[in-house]
C-alpha atoms as a PDB file:
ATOM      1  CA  UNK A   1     -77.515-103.893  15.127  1.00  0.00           C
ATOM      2  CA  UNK A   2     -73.671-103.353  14.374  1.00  0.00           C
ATOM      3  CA  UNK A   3     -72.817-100.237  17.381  1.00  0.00           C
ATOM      4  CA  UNK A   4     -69.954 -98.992  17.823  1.00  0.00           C
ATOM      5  CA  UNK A   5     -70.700 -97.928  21.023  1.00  0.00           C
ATOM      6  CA  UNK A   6     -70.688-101.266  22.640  1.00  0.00           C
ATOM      7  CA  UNK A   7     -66.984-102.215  22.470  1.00  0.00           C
ATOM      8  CA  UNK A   8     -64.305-101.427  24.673  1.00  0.00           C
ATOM      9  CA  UNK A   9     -60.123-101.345  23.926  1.00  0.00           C
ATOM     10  CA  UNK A  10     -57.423-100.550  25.300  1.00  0.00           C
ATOM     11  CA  UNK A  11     -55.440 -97.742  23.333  1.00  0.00           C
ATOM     12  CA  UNK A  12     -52.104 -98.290  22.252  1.00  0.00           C
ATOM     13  CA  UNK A  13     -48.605 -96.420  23.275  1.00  0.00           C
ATOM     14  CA  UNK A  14     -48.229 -94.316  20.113  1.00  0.00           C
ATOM     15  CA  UNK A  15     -52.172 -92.867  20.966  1.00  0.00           C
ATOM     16  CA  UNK A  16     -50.816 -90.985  23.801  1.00  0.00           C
ATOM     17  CA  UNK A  17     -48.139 -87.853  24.012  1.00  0.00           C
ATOM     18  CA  UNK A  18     -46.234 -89.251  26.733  1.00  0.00           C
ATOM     19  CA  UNK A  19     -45.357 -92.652  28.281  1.00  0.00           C
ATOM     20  CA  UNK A  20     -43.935 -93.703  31.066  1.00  0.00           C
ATOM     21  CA  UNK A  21     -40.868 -95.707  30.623  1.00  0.00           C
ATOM     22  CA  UNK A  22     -40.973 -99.246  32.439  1.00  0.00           C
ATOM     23  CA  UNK A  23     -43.127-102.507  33.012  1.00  0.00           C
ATOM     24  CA  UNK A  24     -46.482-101.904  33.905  1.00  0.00           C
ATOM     25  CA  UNK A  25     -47.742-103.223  36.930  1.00  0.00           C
ATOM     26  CA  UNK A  26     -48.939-106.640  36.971  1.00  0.00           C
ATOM     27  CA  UNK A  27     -53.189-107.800  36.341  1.00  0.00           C
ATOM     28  CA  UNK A  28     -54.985-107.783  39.495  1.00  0.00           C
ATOM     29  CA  UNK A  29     -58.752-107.865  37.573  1.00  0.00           C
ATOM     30  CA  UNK A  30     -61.838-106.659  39.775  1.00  0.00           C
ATOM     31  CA  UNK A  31     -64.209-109.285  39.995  1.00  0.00           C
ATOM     32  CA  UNK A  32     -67.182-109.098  37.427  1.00  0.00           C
ATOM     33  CA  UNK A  33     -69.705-108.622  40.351  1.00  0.00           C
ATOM     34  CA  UNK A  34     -68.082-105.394  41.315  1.00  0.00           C
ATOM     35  CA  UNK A  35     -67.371-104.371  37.893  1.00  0.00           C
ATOM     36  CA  UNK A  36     -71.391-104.613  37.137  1.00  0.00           C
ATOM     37  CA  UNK A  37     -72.001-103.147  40.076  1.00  0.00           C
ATOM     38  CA  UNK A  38     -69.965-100.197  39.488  1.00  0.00           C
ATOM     39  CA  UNK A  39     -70.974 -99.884  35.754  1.00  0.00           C
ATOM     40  CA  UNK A  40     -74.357-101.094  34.627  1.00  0.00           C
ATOM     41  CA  UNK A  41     -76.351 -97.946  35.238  1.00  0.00           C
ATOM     42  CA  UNK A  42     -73.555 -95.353  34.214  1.00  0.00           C
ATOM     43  CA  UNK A  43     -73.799 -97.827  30.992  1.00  0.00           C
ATOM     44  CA  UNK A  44     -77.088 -97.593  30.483  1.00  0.00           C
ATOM     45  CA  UNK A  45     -77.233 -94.261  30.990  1.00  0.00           C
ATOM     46  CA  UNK A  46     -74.503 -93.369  28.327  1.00  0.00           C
ATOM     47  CA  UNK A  47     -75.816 -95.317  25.940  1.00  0.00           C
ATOM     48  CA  UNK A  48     -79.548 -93.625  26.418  1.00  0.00           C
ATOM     49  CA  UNK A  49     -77.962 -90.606  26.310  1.00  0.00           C
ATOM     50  CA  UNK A  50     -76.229 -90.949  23.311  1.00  0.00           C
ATOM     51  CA  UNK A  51     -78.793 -93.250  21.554  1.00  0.00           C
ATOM     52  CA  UNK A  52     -81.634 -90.641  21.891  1.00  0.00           C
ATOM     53  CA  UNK A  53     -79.608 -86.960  22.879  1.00  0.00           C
ATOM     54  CA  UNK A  54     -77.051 -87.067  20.189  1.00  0.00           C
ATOM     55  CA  UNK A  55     -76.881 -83.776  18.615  1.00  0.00           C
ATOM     56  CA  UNK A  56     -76.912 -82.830  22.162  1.00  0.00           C
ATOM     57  CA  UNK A  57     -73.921 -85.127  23.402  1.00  0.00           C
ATOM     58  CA  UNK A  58     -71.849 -83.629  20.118  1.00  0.00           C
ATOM     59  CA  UNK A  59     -72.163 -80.378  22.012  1.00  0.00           C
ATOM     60  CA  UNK A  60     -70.023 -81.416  24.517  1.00  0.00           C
ATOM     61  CA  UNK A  61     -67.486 -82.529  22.163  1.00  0.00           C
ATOM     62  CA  UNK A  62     -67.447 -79.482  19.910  1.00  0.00           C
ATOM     63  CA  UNK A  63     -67.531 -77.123  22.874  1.00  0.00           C
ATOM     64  CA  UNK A  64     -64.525 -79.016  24.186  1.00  0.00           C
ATOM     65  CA  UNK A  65     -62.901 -78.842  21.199  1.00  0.00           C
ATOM     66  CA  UNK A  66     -63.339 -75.290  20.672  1.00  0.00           C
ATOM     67  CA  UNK A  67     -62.038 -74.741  24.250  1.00  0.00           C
ATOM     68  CA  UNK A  68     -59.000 -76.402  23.471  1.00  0.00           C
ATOM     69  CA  UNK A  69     -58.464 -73.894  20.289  1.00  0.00           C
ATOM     70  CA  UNK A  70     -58.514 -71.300  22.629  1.00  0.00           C
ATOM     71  CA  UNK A  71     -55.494 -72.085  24.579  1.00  0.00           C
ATOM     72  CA  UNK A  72     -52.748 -70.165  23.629  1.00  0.00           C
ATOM     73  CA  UNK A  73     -49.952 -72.462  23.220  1.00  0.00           C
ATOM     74  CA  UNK A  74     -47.781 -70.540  21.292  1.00  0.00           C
ATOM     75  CA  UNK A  75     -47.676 -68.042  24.157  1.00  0.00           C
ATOM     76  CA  UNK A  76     -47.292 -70.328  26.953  1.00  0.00           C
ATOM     77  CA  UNK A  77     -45.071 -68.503  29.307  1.00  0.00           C
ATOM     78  CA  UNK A  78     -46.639 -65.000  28.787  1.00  0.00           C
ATOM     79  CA  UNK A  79     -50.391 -65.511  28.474  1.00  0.00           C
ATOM     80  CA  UNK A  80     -51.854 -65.325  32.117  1.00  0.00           C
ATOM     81  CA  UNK A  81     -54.940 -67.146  30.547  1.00  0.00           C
ATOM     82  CA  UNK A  82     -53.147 -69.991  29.471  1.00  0.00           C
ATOM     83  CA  UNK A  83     -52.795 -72.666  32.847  1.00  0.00           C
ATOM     84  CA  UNK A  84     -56.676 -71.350  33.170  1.00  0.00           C
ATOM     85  CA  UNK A  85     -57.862 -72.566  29.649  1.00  0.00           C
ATOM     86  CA  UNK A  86     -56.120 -75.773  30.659  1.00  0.00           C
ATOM     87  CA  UNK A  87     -58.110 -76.013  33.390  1.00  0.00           C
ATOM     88  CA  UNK A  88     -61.022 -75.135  32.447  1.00  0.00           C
ATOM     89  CA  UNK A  89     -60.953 -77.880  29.525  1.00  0.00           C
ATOM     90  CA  UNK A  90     -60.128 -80.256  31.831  1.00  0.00           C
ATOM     91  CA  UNK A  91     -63.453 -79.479  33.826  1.00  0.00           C
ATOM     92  CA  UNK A  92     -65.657 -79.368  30.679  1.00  0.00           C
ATOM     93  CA  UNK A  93     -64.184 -82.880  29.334  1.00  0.00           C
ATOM     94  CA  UNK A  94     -64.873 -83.977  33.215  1.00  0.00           C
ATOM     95  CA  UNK A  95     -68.032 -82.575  33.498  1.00  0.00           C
ATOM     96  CA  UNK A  96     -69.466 -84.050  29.688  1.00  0.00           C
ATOM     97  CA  UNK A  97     -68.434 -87.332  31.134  1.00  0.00           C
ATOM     98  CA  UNK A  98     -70.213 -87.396  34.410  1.00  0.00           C
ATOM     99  CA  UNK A  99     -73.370 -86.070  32.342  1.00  0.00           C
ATOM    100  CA  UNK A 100     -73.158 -88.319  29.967  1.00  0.00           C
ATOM    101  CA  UNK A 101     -73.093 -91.331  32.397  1.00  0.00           C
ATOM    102  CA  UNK A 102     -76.216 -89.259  34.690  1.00  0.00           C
ATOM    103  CA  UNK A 103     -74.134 -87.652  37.308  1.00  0.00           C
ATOM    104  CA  UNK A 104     -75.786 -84.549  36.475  1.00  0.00           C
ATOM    105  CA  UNK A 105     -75.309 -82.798  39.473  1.00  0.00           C
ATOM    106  CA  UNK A 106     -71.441 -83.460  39.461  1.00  0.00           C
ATOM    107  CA  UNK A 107     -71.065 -82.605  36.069  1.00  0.00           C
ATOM    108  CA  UNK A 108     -72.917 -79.289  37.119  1.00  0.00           C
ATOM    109  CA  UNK A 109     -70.758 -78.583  40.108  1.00  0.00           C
ATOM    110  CA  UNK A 110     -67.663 -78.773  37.913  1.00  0.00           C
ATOM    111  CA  UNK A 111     -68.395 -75.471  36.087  1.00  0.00           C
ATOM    112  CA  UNK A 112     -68.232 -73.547  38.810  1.00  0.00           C
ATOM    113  CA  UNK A 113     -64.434 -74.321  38.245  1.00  0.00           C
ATOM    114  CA  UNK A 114     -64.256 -73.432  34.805  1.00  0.00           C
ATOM    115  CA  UNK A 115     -65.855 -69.622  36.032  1.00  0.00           C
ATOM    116  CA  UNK A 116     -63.284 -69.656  39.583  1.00  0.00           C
ATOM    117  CA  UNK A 117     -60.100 -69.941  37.069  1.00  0.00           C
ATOM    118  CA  UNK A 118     -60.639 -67.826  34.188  1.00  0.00           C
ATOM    119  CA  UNK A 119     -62.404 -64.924  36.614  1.00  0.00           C
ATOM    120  CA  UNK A 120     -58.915 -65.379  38.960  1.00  0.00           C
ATOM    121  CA  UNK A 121     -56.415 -65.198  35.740  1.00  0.00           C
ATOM    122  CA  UNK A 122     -58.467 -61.882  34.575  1.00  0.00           C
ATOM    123  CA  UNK A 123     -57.788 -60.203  37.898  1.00  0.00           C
ATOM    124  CA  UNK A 124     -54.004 -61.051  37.750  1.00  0.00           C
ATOM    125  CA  UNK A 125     -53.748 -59.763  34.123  1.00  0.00           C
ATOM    126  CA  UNK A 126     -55.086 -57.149  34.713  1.00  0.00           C
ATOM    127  CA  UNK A 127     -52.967 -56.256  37.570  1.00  0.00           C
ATOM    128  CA  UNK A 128     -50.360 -57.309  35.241  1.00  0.00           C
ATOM    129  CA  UNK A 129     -49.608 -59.454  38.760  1.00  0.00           C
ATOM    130  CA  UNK A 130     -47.337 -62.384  37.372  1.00  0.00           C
ATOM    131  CA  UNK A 131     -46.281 -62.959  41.152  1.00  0.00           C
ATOM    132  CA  UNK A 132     -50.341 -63.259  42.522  1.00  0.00           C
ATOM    133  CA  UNK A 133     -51.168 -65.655  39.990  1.00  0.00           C
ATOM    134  CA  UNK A 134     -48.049 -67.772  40.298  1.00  0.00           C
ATOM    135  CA  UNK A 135     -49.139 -67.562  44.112  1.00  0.00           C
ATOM    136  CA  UNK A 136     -52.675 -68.350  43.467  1.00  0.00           C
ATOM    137  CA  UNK A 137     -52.039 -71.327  41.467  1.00  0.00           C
ATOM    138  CA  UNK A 138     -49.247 -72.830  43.502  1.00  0.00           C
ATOM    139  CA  UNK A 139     -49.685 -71.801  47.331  1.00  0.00           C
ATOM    140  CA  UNK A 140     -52.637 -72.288  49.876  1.00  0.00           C
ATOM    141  CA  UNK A 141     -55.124 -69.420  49.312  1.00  0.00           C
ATOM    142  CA  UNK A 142     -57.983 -68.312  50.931  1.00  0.00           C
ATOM    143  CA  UNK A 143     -61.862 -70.463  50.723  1.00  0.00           C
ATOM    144  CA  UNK A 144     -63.205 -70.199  46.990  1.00  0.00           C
ATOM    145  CA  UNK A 145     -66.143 -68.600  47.711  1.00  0.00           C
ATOM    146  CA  UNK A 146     -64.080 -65.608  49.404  1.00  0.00           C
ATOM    147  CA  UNK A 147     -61.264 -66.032  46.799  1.00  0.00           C
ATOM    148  CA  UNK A 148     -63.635 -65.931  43.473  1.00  0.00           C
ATOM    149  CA  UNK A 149     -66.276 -62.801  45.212  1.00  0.00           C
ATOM    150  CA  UNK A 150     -62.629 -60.929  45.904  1.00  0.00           C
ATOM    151  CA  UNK A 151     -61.494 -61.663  42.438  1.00  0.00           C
ATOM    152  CA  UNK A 152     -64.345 -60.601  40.243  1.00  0.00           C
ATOM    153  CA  UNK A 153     -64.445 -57.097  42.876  1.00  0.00           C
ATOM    154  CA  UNK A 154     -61.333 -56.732  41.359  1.00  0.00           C
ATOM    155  CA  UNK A 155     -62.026 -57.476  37.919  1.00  0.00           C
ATOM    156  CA  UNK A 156     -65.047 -55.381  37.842  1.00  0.00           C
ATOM    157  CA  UNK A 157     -63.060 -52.508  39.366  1.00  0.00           C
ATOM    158  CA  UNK A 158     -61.114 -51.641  35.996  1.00  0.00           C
ATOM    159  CA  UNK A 159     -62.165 -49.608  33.325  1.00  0.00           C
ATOM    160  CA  UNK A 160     -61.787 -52.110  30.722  1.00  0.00           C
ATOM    161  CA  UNK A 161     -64.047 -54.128  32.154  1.00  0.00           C
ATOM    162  CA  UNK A 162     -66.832 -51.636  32.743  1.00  0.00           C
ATOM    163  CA  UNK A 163     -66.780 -50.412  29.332  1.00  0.00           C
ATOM    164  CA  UNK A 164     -67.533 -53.986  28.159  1.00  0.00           C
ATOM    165  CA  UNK A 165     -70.180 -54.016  31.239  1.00  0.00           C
ATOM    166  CA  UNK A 166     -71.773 -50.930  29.330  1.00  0.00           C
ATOM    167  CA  UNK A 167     -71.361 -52.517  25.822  1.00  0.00           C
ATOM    168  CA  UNK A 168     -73.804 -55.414  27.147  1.00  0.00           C
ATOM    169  CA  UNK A 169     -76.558 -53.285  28.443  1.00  0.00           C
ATOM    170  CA  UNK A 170     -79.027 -54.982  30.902  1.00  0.00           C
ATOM    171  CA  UNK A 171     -76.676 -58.319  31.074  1.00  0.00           C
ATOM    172  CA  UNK A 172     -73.267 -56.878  31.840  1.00  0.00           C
ATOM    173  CA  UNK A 173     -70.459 -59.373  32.057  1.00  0.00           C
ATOM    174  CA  UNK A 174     -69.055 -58.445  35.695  1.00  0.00           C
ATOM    175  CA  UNK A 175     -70.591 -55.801  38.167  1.00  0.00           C
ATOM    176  CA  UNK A 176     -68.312 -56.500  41.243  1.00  0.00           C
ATOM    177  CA  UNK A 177     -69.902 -53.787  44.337  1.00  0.00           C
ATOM    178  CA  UNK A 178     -69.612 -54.959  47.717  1.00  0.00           C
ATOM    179  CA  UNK A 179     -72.740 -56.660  49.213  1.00  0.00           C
ATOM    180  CA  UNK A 180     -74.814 -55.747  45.649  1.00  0.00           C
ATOM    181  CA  UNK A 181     -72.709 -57.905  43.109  1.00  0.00           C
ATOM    182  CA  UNK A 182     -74.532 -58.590  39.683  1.00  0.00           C
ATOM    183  CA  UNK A 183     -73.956 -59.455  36.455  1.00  0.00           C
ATOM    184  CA  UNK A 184     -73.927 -62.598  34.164  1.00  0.00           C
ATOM    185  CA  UNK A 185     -71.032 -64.460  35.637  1.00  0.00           C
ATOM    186  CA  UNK A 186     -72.043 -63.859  39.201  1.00  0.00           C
ATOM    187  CA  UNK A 187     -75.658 -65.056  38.655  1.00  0.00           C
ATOM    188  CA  UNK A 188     -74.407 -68.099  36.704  1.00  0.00           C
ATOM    189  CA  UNK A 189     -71.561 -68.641  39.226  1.00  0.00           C
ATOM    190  CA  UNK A 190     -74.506 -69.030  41.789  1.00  0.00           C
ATOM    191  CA  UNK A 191     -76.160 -71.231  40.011  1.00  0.00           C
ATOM    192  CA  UNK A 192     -73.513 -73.638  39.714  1.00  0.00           C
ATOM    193  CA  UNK A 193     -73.004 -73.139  43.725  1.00  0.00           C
ATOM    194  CA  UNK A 194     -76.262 -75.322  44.240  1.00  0.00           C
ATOM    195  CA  UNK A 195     -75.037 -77.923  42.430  1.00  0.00           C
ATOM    196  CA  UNK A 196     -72.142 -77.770  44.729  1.00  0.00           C
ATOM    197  CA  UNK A 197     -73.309 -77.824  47.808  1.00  0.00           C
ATOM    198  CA  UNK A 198     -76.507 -79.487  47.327  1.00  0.00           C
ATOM    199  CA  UNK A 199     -79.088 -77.533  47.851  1.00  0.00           C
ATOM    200  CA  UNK A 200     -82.711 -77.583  48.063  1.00  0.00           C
ATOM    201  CA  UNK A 201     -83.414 -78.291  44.353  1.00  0.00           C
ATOM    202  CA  UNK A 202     -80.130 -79.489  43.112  1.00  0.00           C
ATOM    203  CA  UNK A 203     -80.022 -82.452  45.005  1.00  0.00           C
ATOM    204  CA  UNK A 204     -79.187 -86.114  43.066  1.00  0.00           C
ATOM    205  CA  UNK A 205     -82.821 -87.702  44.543  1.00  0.00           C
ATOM    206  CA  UNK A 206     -84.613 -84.580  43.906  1.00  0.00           C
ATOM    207  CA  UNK A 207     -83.080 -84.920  39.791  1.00  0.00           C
ATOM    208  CA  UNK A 208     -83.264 -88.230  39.512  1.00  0.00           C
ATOM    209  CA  UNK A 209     -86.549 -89.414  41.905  1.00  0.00           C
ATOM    210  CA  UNK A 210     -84.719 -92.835  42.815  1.00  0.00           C
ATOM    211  CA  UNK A 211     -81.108 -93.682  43.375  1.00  0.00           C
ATOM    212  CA  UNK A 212     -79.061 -93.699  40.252  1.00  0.00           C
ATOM    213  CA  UNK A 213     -77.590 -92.658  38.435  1.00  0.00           C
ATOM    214  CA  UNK A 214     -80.619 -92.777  35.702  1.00  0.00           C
ATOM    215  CA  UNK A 215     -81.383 -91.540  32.343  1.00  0.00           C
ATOM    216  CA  UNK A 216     -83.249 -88.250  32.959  1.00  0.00           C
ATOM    217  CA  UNK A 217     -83.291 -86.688  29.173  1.00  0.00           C
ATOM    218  CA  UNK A 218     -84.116 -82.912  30.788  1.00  0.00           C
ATOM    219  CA  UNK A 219     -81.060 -82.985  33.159  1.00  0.00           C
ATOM    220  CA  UNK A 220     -79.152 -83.662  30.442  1.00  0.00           C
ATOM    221  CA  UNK A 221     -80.116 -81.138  28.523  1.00  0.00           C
ATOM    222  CA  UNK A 222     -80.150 -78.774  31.432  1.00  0.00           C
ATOM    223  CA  UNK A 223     -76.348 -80.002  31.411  1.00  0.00           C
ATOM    224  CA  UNK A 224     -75.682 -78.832  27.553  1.00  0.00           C
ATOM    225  CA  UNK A 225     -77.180 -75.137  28.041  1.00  0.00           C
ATOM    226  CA  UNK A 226     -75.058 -74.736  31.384  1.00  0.00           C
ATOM    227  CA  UNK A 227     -71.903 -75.945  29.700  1.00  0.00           C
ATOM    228  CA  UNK A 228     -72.468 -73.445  26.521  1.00  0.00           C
ATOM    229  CA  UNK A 229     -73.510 -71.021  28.921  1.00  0.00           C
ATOM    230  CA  UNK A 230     -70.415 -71.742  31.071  1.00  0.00           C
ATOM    231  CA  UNK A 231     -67.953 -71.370  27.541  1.00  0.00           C
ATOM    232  CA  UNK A 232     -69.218 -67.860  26.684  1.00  0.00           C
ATOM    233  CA  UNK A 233     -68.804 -66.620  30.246  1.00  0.00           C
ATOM    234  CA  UNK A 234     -65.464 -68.082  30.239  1.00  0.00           C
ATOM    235  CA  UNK A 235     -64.775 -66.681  26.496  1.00  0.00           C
ATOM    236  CA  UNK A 236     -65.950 -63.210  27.426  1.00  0.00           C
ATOM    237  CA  UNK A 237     -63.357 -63.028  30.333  1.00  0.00           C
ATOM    238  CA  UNK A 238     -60.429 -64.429  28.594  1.00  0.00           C
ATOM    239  CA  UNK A 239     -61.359 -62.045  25.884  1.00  0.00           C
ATOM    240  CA  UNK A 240     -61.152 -59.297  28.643  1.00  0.00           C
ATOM    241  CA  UNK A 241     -57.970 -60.934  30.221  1.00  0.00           C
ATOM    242  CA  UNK A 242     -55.869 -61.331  27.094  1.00  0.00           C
ATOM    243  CA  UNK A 243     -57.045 -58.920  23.888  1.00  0.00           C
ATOM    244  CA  UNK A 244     -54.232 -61.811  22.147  1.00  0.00           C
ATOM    245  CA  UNK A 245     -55.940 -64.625  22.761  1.00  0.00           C
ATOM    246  CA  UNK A 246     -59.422 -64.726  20.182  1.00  0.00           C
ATOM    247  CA  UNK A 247     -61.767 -67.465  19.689  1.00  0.00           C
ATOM    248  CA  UNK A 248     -61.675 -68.902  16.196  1.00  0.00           C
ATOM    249  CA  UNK A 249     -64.546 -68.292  13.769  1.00  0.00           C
ATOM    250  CA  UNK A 250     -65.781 -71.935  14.657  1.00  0.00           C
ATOM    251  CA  UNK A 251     -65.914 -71.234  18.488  1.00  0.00           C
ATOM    252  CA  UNK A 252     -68.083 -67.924  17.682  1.00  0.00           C
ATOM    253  CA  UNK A 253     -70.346 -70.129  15.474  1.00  0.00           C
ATOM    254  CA  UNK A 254     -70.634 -73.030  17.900  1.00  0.00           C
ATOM    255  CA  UNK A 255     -71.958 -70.474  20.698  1.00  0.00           C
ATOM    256  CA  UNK A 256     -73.826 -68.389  18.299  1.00  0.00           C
ATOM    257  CA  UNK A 257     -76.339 -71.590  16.934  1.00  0.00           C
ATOM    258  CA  UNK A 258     -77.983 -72.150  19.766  1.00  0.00           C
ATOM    259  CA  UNK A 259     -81.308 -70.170  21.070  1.00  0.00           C
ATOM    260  CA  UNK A 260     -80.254 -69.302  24.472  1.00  0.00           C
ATOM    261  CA  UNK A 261     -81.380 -65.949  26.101  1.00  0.00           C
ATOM    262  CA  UNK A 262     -77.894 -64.279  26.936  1.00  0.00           C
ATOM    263  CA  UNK A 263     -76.910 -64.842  23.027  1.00  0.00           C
ATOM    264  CA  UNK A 264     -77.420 -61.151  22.841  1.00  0.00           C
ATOM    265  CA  UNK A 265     -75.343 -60.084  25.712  1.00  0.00           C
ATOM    266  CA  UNK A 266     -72.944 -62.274  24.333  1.00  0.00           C
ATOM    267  CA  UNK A 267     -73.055 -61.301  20.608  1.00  0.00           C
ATOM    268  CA  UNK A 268     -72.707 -57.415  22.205  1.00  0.00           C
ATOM    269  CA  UNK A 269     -69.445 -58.582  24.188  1.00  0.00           C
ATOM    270  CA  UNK A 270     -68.076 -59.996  21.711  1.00  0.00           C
ATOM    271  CA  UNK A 271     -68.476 -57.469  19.273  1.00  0.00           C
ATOM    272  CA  UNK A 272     -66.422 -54.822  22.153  1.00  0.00           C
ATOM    273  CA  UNK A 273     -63.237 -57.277  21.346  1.00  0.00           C
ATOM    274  CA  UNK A 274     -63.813 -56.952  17.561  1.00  0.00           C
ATOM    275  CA  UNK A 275     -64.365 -60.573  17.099  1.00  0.00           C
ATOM    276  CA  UNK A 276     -68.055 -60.189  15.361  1.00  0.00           C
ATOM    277  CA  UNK A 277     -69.616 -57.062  13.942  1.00  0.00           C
ATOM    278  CA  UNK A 278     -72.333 -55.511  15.482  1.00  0.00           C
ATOM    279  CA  UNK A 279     -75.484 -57.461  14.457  1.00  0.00           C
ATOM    280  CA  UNK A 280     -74.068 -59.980  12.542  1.00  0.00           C
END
């Protein structure tokens, strides 16, 4: 069977934005016992994954992709969103990869990044704090857990963001009260925290029932939702962040096909920004 999938290349200069000038470093090849050792089962896995989940692994690519149309290049220096949409498609490339290759529980853990950047820009925008963020991106700062629970307080604190809270009726975006926090992002930012730290539940033996890593089709899955799930949070807040920087037409569509259960919340939210009419 002719698959493209089973050849590997190296990519040439002119594929990449920017080279570094001089010789590279001279072959020191691992040994083929290590390298099958290191990459049979991530192998196998990818090529299950993709060979039976592929409308599933395209998800990854067009959320990705729609992430990336987000960033708002053109405003670079002014956007306080824009080092966080970096980031956060940096995590969801990351995190497709480890899923694809059965490091589900990794690839989970990494959206809890995506949700720790975008919530952190929002509270700096709308503090219109240029000097916190700068700080926050660039000098030590407190643990994450602290630093994220402060953040969406803060957040949740302004006006603009309870009026969207309001808009989305019994799944607000951010509800931010000391010792009582709720809402959308907190739930799903706790979610991701099991996949974190490991807990009971979220565990690689408990997902995989062996060592691994090994195709397990529902973890994958469970992968896809989280990640879409993980883009419309992250949407939403920018949204709230940065009224200037709008998803496209295709990243509303992309979120919009699925059947998940907060498409409503999210349809409602994104209908406070303008960027869908109500019920469409």
């Amino acid at each position: 069977m002719d698959d493209f999938r089973t050849l590997r290349h190296l990519l040439p200069d002119e594929a990449f934005a920017l080279v570094e000038e001089g010789e590279e470093p001279p072959l020191v090849m691992i040994r083929e016992e290590a390298w099958r050792g290191l990459m049979a089962l991530p192998d196998d896995v990818v090529l299950r994954t993709t060979g039976h989940q592929g409308p599933e692994a395209e998800q990854c690519w067009d959320i990705y992709g729609e992430c990336v149309k987000l960033i708002p290049l053109a405003r670079a220096e002014e956007s306080f969103v824009f080092e966080a949409l970096m980031d956060v498609a940096d995590a969801f490339q990351a995190a497709s990869f480890s899923a694809l290759h059965g490091f589900y529980r990794q690839a989970m853990a990494s959206l809890r990044g995506a949700l720790e950047v975008v919530v952190a820009a929002a509270r700096f925008s709308l503090d219109d704090d240029r000097g916190g963020l700068t700080a926050f991106r660039y000098e030590p700062d407190p643990a994450p857990f602290f630093r994220f629970t402060g953040d969406l307080d803060r957040v949740a604190s302004h006006a603009r963001s309870q009026a969207l809270a309001k808009s989305m009726g019994s799944q607000p975006l951010l509800m931010g009260r000391k010792n009582t926090r709720a809402g959308w992002a907190w739930d799903l930012y706790q979610l991701l925290s099991r996949y974190l730290h490991t807990l009971p539940g979220a565990t690689d033996g408990e997902i995989w029932q062996s060592n691994g890593p090994l195709w397990k089709p529902w973890a994958f899955s469970l992968f896809v939702r989280l990640l879409r799930e993980t883009f419309a949070v992250s949407v939403l807040v920018c949204s709230l962040a940065d009224p200037d920087t709008r998803p496209a037409d295709t990243t509303i569509d992309v979120l919009l096909a699925g059947c998940d259960e907060w498409l409503p919340a999210f349809e409602a939210g994104m209908a406070f920004f303008g960027s869908i009419e109500t019920g469409s």
